[in-house]
Protein backbone atom coordinates (compact mmCIF):
# COMPACT_ATOMS: atom_id res chain seq x y z
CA UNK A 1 0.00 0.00 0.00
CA UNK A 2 1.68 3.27 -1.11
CA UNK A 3 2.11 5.80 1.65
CA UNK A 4 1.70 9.66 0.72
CA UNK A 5 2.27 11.72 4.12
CA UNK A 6 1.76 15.31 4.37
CA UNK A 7 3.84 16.02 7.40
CA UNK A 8 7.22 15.25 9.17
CA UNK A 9 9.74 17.14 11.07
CA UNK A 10 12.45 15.38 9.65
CA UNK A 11 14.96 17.61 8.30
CA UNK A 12 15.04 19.76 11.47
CA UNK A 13 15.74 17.26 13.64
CA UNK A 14 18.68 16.15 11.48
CA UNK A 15 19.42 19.94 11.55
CA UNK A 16 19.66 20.16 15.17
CA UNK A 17 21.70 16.72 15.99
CA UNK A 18 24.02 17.62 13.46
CA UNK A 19 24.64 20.86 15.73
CA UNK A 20 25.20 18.32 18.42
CA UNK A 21 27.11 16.83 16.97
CA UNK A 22 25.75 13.33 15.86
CA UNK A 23 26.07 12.51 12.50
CA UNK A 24 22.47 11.91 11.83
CA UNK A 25 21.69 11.19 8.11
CA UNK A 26 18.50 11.03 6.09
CA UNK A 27 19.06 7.51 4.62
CA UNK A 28 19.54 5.80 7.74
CA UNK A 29 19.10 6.92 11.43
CA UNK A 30 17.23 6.23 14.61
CA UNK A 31 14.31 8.79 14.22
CA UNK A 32 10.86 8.01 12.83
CA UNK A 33 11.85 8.75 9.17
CA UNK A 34 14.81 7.28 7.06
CA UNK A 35 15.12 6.12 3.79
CA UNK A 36 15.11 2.68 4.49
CA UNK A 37 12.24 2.48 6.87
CA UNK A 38 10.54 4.48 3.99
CA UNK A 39 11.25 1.69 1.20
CA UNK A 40 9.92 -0.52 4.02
CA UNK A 41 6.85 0.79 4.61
CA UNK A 42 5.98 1.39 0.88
CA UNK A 43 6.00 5.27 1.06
CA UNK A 44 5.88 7.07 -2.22
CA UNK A 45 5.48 10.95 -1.48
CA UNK A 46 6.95 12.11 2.16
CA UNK A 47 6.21 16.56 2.82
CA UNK A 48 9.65 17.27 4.57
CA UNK A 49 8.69 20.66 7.07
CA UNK A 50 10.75 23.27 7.89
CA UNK A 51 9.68 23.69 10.95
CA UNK A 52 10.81 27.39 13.07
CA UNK A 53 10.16 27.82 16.31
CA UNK A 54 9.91 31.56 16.74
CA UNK A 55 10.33 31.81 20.53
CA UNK A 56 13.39 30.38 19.74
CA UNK A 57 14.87 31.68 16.53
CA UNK A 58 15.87 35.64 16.55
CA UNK A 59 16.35 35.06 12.48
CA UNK A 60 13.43 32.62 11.39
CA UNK A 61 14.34 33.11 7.66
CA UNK A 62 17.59 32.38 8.06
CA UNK A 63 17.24 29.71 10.33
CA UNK A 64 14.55 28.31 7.41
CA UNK A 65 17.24 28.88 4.68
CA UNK A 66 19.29 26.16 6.77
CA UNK A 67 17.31 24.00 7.12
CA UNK A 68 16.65 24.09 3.45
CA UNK A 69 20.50 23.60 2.45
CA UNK A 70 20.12 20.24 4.92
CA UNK A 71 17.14 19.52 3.03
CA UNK A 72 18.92 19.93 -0.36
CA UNK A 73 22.06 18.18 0.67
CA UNK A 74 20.08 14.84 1.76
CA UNK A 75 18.30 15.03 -1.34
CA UNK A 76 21.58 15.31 -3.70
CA UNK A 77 23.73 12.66 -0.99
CA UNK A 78 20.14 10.28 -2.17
CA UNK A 79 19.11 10.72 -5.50
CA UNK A 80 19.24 7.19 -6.16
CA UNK A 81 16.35 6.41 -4.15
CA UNK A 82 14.73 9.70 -3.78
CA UNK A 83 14.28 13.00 -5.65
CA UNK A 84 12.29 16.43 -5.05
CA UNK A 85 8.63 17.10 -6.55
CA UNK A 86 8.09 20.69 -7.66
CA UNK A 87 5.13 19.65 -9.62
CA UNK A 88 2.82 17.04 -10.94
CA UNK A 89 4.53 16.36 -13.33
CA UNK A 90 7.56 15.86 -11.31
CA UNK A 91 4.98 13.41 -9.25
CA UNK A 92 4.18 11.85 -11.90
CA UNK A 93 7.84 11.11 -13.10
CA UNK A 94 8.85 9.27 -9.97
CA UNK A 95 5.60 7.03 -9.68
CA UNK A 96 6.21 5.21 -13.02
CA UNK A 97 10.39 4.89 -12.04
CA UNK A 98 9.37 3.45 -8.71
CA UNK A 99 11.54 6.18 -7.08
CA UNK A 100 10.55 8.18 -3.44
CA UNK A 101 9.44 11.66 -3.64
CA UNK A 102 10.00 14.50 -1.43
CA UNK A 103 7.96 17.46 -1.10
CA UNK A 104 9.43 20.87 0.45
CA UNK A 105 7.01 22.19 2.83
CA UNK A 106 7.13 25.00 5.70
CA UNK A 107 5.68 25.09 9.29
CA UNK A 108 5.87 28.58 10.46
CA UNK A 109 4.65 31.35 8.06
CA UNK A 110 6.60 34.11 10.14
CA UNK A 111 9.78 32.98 8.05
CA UNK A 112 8.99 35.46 5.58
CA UNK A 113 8.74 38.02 7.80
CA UNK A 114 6.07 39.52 6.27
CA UNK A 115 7.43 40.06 2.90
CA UNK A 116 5.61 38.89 -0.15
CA UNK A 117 9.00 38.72 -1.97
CA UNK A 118 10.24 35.93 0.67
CA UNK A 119 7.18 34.17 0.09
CA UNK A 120 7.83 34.10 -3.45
CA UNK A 121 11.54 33.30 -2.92
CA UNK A 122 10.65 29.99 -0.73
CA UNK A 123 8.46 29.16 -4.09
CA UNK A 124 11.79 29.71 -6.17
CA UNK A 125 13.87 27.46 -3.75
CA UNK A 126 10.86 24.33 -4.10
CA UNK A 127 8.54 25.29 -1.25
CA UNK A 128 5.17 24.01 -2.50
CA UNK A 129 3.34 23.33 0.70
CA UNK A 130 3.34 26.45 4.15
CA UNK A 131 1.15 26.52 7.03
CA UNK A 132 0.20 30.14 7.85
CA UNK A 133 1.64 30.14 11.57
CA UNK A 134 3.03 27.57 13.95
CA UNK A 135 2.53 27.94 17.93
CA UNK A 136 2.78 32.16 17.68
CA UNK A 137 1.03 35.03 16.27
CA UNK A 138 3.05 36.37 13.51
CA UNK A 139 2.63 38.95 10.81
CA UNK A 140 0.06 36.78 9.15
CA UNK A 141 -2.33 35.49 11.68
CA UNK A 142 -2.44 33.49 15.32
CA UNK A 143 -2.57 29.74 16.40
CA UNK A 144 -4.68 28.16 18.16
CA UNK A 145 -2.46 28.03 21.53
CA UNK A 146 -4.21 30.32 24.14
CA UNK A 147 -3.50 28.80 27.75
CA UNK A 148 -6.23 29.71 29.87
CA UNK A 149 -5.45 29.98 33.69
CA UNK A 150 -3.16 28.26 35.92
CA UNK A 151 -4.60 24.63 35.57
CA UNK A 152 -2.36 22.25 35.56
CA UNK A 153 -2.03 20.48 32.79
CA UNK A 154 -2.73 23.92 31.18
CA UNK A 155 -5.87 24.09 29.31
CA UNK A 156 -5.95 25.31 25.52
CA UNK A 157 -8.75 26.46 24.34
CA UNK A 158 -9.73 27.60 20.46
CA UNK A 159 -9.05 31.22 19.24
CA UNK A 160 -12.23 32.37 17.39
CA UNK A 161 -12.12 36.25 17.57
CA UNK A 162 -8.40 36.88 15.90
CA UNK A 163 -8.69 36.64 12.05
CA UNK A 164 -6.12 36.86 9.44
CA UNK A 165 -4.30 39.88 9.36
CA UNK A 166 -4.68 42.56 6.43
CA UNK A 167 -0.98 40.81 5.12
CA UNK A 168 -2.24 37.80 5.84
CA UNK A 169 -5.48 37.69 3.29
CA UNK A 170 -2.60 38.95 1.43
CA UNK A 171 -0.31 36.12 1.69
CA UNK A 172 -3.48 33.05 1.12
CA UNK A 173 -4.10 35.14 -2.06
CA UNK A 174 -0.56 35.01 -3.14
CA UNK A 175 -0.05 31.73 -2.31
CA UNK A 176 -2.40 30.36 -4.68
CA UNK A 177 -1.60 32.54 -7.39
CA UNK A 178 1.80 31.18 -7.20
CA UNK A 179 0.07 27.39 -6.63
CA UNK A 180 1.67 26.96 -3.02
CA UNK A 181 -0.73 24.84 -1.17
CA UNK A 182 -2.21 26.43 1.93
CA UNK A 183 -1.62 24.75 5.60
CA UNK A 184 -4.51 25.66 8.04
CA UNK A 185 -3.01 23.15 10.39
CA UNK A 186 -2.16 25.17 13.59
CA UNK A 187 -4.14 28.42 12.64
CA UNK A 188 -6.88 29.68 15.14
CA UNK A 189 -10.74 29.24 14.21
CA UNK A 190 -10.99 32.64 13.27
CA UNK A 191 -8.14 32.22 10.54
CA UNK A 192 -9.28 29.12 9.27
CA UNK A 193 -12.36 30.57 8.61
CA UNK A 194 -11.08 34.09 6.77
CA UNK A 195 -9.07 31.30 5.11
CA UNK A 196 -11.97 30.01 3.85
CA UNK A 197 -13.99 33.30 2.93
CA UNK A 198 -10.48 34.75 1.17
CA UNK A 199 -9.58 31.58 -0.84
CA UNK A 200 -11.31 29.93 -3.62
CA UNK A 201 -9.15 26.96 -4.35
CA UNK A 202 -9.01 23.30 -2.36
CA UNK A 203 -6.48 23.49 0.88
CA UNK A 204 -5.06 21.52 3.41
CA UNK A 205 -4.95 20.51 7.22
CA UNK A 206 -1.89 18.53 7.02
CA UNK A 207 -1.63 17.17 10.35
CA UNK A 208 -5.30 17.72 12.42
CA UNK A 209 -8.21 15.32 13.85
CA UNK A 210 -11.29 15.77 14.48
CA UNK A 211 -11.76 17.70 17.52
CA UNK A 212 -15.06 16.36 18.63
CA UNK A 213 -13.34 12.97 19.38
CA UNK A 214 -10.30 14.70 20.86
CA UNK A 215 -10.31 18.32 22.04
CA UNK A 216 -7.21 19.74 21.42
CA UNK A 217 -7.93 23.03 19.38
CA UNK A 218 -5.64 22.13 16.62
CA UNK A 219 -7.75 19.34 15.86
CA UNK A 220 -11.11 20.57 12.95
CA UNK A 221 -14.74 21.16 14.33
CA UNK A 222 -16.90 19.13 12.31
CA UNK A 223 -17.94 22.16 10.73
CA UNK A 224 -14.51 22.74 9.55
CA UNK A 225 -14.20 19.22 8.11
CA UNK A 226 -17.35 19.49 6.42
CA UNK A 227 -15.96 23.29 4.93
CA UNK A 228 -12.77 21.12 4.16
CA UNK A 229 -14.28 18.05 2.40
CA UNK A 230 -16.91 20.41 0.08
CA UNK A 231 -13.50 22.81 -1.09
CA UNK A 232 -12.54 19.34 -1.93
CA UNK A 233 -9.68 19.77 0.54
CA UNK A 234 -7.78 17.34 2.54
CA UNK A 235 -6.73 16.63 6.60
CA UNK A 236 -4.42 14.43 7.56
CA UNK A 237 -4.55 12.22 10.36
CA UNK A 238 -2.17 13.38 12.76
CA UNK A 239 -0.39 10.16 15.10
CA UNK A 240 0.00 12.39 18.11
CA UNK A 241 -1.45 10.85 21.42
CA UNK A 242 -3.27 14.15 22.43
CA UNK A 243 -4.74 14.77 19.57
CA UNK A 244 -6.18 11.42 19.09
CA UNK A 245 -7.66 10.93 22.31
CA UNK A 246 -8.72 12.54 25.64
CA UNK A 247 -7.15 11.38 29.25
CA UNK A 248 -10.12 10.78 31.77
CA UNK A 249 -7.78 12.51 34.24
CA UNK A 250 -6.75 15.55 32.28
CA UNK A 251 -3.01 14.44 31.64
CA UNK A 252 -1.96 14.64 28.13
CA UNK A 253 -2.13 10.74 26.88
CA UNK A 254 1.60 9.02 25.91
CA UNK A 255 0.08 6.01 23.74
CA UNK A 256 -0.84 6.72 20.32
CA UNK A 257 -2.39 3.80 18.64
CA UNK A 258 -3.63 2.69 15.40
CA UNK A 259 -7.53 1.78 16.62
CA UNK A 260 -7.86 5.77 17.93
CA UNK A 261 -6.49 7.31 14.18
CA UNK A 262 -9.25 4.99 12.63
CA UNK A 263 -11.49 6.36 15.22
CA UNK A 264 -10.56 9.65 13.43
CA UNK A 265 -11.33 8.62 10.13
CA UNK A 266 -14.35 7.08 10.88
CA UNK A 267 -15.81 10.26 11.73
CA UNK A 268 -14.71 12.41 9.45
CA UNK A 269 -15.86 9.80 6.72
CA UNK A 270 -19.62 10.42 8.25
CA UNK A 271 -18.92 14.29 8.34
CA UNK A 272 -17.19 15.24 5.03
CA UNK A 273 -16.66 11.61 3.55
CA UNK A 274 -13.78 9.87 2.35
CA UNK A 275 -12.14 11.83 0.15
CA UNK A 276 -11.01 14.57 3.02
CA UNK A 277 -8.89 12.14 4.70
CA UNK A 278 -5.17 11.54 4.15
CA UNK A 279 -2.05 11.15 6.48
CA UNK A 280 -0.06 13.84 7.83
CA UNK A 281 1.87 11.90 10.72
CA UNK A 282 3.58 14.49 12.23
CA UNK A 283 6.77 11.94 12.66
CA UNK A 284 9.65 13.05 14.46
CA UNK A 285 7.14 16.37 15.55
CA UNK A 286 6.22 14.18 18.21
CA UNK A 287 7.07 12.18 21.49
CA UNK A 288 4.24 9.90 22.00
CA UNK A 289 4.50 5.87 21.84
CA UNK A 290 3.24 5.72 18.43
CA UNK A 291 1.81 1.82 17.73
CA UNK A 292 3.92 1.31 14.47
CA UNK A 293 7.11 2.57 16.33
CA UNK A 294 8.19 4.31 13.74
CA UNK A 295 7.18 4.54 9.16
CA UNK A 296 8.64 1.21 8.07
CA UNK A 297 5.18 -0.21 10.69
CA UNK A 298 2.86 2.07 9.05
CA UNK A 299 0.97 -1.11 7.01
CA UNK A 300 -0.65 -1.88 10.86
CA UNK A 301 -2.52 1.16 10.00
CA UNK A 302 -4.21 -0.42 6.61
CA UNK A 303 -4.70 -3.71 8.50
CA UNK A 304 -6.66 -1.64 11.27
CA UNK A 305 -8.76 -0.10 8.76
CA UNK A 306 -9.42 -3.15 7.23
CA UNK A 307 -10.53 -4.21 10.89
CA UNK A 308 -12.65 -1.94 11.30
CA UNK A 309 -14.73 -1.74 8.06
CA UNK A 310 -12.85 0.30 5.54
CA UNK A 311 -12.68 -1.75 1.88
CA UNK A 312 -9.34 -1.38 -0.29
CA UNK A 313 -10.24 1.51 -2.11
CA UNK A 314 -11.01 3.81 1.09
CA UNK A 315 -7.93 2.49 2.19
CA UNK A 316 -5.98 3.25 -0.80
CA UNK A 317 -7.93 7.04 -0.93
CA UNK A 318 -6.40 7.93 2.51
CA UNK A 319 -2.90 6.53 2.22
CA UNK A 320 -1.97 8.07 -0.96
CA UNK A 321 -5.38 9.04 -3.73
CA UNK A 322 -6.77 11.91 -1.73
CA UNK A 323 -3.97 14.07 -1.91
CA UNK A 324 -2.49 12.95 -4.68
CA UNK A 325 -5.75 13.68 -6.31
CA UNK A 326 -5.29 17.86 -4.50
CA UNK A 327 -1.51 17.70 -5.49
CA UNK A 328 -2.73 16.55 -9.39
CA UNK A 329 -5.54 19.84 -9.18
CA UNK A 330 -2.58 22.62 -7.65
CA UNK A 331 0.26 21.58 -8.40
């Protein structure tokens, strides 16, 4: 079963061993993603993220614009077994060789700083995929992160009164004149839905559930989904524990497991129906206990769809046809 997956934080976590100094590679290493666990697992299309962390990074473009080089490196060190899709046709070039794929995308939209001509610039450089913010207001929009009180665990509840930002409406508008899919994963409600009312092309949540089953605010209202699913856009199920599933006693859960992501597609299926889900795993993003250990044990996913009802061709819609299908339309 081919495997397309819309999100991993791959490239900076090589980034930021290498500073360690380990000698972390992309073919082979001890993270969720590697070459060869990919060519295990039957994985066609991987989205690498650049992922910034703005409470961190002074610079965030040029912190992006290094992540990129490792990105670019990895890809040149690999070309045997991998190469980078700009567009469909580039898609369409590695399916019939039988060769992995590699899509640039970027988690933070503050890396451009506000400046249309970065945004184009990322385009230039291969960026086909960006999410609009990560965990911080930027010049663009805000997240869905507001910590209310002094609970502990702190709660989170959903943004809906912040929308877009005059240079954000800018930037969605941009973005698909240029035909760089838009990321509404970790925007607030309010965004998503200016997203929504600004936009007239299909979009993506590339790693959110469904937040009636789980009630982190990253995770999609069913309205959303059903928004999503008539744009003819796509979410992808995210493998996080806390997103999946609710602790009775209010810690954030460690086990992430195959039966609770089907759980997830099960419902969005009945809200917006098949053709909104994909995968957007969010591997080496995350530090739960995933099931499958790692992407070379992603097949237990088809066999627990299979368990629980789906047929081959659902199946083979959310592991790879949905957004292939979007990628096919915008790319």
């Amino acid at each position: 079963m081919k495997v397309v997956d819309m999100h991993c934080d791959t490239i900076y976590e090589l980034y930021e061993r290498r500073k360690n100094g380990e000698q972390e590679k992309l073919l082979k290493n001890n993270l969720h993603i590697d070459l060869l666990k990919m060519e295990k697992g039957d994985y066609f299309l991987q989205n690498f993220a650049v992922y910034v962390h703005l409470g961190k990074q002074e610079r965030p473009f040029e912190y992006a614009m290094r992540l990129i080089d490792v990105f670019y490196e990895e890809m040149a060190a690999n070309i045997d077994k991998i190469d980078v899709v700009r567009s469909w046709e580039d898609i369409e070039k590695n399916w019939k060789k039988g060769k992995l794929s590699a899509l640039l995308s970027i988690e933070e939209g503050g890396v451009c700083q506000g400046e249309i001509a970065f945004l184009r610039d990322f385009y230039r450089m291969g960026v086909r995929m960006m999410t609009l913010t990560w965990n911080f207001p930027n010049e663009l929009g805000y997240p869905n992160r507001i910590v209310s009180g002094n609970e502990r665990p702190p709660v989170c509840v959903a943004d809906t009164e912040h929308g877009l930002t005059n240079k954000g409406i800018e930037f969605v508008q941009e973005m698909e004149n240029l035909g760089m899919i838009l990321d509404i994963s970790h925007l607030n409600d309010a965004g998503i839905w200016d997203v929504f009312r600004y936009t007239k092309k299909p979009f993506v949540a590339s790693h959110s559930n469904a937040r009636s089953l789980a009630s982190h605010p990253r995770n999609l209202t069913d309205e959303m989904i059903r928004a999503l699913a008539e744009r003819g856009g796509v979410a992808g199920i995210n493998f996080c524990a806390s997103f999946l599933k609710n602790e009775e006693n209010g810690a954030d859960p460690i086990h992430s497991n195959c039966r609770d992501m089907v759980k997830h597609m099960k419902h969005m299926k009945q809200i917006g129906g098949i053709g909104c889900i994909g995968l957007g795993s969010d591997f080496d993003g995350i530090t739960s206990i995933v099931e499958m250990r790692d992407c070379s044990g992603i097949p237990l996913l088809a066999e627990e769809m299979e368990r629980q009802g789906f047929h081959t061709g659902e199946i083979e819609a959310v592991f790879y046809g949905n957004v292939l299908r979007l990628y096919q339309e915008l790319l």
